[in-house]
C-alpha atoms as a PDB file:
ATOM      1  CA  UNK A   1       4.949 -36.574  14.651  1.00  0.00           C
ATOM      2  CA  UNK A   2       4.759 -34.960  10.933  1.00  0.00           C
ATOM      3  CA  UNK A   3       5.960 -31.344  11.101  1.00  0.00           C
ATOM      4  CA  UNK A   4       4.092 -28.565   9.205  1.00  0.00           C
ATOM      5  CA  UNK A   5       5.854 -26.625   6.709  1.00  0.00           C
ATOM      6  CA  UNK A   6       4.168 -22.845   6.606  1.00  0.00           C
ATOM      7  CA  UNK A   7       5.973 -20.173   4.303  1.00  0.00           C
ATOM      8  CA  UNK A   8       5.742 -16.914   4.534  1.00  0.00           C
ATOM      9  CA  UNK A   9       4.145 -15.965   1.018  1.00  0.00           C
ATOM     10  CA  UNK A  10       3.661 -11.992  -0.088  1.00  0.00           C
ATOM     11  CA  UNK A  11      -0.130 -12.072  -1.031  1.00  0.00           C
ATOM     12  CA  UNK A  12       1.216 -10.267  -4.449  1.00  0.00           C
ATOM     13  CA  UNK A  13       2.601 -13.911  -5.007  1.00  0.00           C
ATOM     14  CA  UNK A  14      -0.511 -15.642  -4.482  1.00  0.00           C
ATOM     15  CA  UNK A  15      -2.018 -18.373  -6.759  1.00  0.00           C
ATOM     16  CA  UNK A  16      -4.731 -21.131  -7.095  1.00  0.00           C
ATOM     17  CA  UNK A  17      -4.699 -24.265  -5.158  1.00  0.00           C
ATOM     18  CA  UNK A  18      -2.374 -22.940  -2.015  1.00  0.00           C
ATOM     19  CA  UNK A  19      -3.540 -23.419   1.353  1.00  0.00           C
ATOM     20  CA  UNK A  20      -3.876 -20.176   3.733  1.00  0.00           C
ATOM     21  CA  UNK A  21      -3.208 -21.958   7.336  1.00  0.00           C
ATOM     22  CA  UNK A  22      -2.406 -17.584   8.729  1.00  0.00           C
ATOM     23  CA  UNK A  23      -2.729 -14.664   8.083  1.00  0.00           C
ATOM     24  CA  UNK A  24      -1.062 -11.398   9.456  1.00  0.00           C
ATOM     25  CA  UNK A  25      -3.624  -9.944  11.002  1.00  0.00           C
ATOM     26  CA  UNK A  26      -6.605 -12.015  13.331  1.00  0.00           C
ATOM     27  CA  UNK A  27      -9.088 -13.880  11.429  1.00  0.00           C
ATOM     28  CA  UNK A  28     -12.010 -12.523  13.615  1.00  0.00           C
ATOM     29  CA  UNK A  29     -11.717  -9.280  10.968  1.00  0.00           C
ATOM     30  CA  UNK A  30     -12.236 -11.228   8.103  1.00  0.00           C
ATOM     31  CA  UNK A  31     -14.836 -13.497   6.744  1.00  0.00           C
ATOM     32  CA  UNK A  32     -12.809 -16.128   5.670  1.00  0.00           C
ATOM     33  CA  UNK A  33     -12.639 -19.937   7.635  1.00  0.00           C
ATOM     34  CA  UNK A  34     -10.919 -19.583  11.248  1.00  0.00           C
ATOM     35  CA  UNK A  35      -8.818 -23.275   9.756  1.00  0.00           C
ATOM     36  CA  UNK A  36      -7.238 -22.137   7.152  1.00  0.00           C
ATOM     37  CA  UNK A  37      -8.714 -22.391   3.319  1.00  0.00           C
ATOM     38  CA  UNK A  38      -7.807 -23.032   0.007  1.00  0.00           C
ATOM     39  CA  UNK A  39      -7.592 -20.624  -2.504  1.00  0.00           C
ATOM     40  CA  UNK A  40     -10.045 -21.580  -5.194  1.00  0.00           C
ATOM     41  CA  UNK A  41     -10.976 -18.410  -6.886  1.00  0.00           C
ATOM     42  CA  UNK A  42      -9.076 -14.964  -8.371  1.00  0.00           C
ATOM     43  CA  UNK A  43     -11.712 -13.428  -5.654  1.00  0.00           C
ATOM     44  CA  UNK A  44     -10.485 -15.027  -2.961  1.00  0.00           C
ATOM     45  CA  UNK A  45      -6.910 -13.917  -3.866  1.00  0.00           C
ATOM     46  CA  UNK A  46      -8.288 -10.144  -4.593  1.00  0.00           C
ATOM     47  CA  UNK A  47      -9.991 -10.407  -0.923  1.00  0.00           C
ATOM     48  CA  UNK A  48      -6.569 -11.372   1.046  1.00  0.00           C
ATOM     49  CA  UNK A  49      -4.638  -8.468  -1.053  1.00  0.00           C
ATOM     50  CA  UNK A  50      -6.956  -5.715  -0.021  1.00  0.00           C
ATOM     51  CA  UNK A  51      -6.651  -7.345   4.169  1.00  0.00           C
ATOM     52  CA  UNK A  52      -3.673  -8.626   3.582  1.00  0.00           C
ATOM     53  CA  UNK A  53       0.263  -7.853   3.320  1.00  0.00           C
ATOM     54  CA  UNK A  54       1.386 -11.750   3.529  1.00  0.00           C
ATOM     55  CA  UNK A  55      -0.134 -14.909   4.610  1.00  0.00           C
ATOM     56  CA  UNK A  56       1.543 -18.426   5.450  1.00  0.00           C
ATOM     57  CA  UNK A  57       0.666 -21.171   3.603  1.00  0.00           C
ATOM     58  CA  UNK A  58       0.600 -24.660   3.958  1.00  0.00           C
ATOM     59  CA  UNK A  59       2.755 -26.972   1.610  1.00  0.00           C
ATOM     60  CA  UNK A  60       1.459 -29.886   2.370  1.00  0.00           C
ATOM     61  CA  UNK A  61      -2.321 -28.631   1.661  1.00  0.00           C
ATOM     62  CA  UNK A  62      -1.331 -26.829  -0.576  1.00  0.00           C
ATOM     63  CA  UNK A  63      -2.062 -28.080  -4.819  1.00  0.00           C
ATOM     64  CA  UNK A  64       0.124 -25.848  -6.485  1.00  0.00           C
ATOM     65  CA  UNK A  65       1.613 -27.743  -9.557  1.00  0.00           C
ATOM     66  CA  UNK A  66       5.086 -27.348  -8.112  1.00  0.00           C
ATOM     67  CA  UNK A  67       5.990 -27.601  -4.690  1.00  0.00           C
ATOM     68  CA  UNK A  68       9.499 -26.381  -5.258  1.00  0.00           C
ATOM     69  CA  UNK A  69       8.013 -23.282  -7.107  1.00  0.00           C
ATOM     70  CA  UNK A  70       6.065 -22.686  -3.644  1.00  0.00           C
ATOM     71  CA  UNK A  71       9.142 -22.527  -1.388  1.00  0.00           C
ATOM     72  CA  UNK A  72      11.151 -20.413  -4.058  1.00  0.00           C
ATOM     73  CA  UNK A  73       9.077 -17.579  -3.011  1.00  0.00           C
ATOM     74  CA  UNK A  74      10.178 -15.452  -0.770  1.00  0.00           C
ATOM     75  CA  UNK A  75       9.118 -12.162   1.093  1.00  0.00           C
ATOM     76  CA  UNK A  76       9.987  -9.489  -0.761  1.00  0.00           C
ATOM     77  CA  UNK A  77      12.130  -6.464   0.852  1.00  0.00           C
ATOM     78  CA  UNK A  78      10.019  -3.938   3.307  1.00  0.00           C
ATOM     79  CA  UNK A  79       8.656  -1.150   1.382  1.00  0.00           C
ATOM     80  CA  UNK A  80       9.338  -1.699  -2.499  1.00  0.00           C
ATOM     81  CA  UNK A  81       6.019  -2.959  -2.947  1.00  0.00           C
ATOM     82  CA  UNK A  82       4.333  -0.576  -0.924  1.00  0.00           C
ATOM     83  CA  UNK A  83       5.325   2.207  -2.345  1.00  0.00           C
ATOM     84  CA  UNK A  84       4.276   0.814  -5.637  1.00  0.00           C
ATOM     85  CA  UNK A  85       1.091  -0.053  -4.546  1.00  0.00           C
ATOM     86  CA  UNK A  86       0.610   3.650  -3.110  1.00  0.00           C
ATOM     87  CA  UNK A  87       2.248   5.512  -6.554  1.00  0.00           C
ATOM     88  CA  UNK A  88      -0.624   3.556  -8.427  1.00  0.00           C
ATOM     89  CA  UNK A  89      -4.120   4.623  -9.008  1.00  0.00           C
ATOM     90  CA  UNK A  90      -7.247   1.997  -9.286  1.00  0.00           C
ATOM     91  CA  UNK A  91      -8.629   0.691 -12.814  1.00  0.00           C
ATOM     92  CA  UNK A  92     -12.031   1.959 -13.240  1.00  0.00           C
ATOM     93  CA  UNK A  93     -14.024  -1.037 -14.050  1.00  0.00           C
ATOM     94  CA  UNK A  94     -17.442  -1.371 -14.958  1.00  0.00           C
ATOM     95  CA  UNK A  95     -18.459  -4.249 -13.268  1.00  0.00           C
ATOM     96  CA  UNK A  96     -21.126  -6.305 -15.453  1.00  0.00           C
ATOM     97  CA  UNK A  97     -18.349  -5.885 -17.881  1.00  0.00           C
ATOM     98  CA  UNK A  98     -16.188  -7.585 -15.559  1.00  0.00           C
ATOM     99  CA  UNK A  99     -18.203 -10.092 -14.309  1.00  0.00           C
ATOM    100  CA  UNK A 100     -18.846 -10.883 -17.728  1.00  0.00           C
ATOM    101  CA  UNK A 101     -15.433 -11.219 -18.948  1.00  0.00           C
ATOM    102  CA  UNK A 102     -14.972 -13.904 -15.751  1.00  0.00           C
ATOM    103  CA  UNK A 103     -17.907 -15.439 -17.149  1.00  0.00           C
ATOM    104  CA  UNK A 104     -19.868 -15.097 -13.617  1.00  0.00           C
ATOM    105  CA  UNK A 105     -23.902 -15.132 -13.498  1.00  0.00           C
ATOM    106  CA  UNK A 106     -25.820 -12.096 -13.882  1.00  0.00           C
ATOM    107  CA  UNK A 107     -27.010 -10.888 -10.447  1.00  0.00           C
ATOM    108  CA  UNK A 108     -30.915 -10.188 -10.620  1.00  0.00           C
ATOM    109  CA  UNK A 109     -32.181  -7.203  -8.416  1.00  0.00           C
END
């Protein structure tokens, strides 16, 4: 029987192409798949960082160009980043600038 490799991945560390198999809190408070998903868009990633402080993800399901890259990361220490995260203030965006900029479709009202 093949044994699944999940690591522990700070969702500041997240990129493309890795597989979220958990998450640390239920998934019945999010929208995202009950199985586990693959992250396929910066929105995605934005999403799990607001819900989020870590997730686990899936090597093996996971198409990150470097495996080895993916198992290199490691939690970071309790605290440092929250503290930066609470001594920061948001970016005021406009967002059709934004969405521009991604180069998503122009929502008609």
């Amino acid at each position: 029987m093949a044994t699944i490799e999940q690591l522990k991945v700070d969702t500041i560390d997240l990129e493309l192409g890795m597989f979220v198999s958990a998450r640390d809190r239920p998934w019945s408070q999010t929208s995202f798949p009950l199985h586990g998903f693959q992250l396929k868009s910066h929105r995605e990633i934005t999403a799990l960082r607001t819900l989020c402080q870590y997730v686990y993800v899936d090597v093996a399901k996971s198409t990150t160009a470097n495996p080895d890259k993916l198992r290199s990361k490691q939690p970071r220490v309790a605290g440092s980043e929250d503290q930066y995260r609470a001594s920061q203030t948001p970016i005021k965006m406009h967002r059709a600038r934004y969405e521009r900029q991604l180069g998503l479709p122009e929502k008609k009202i």
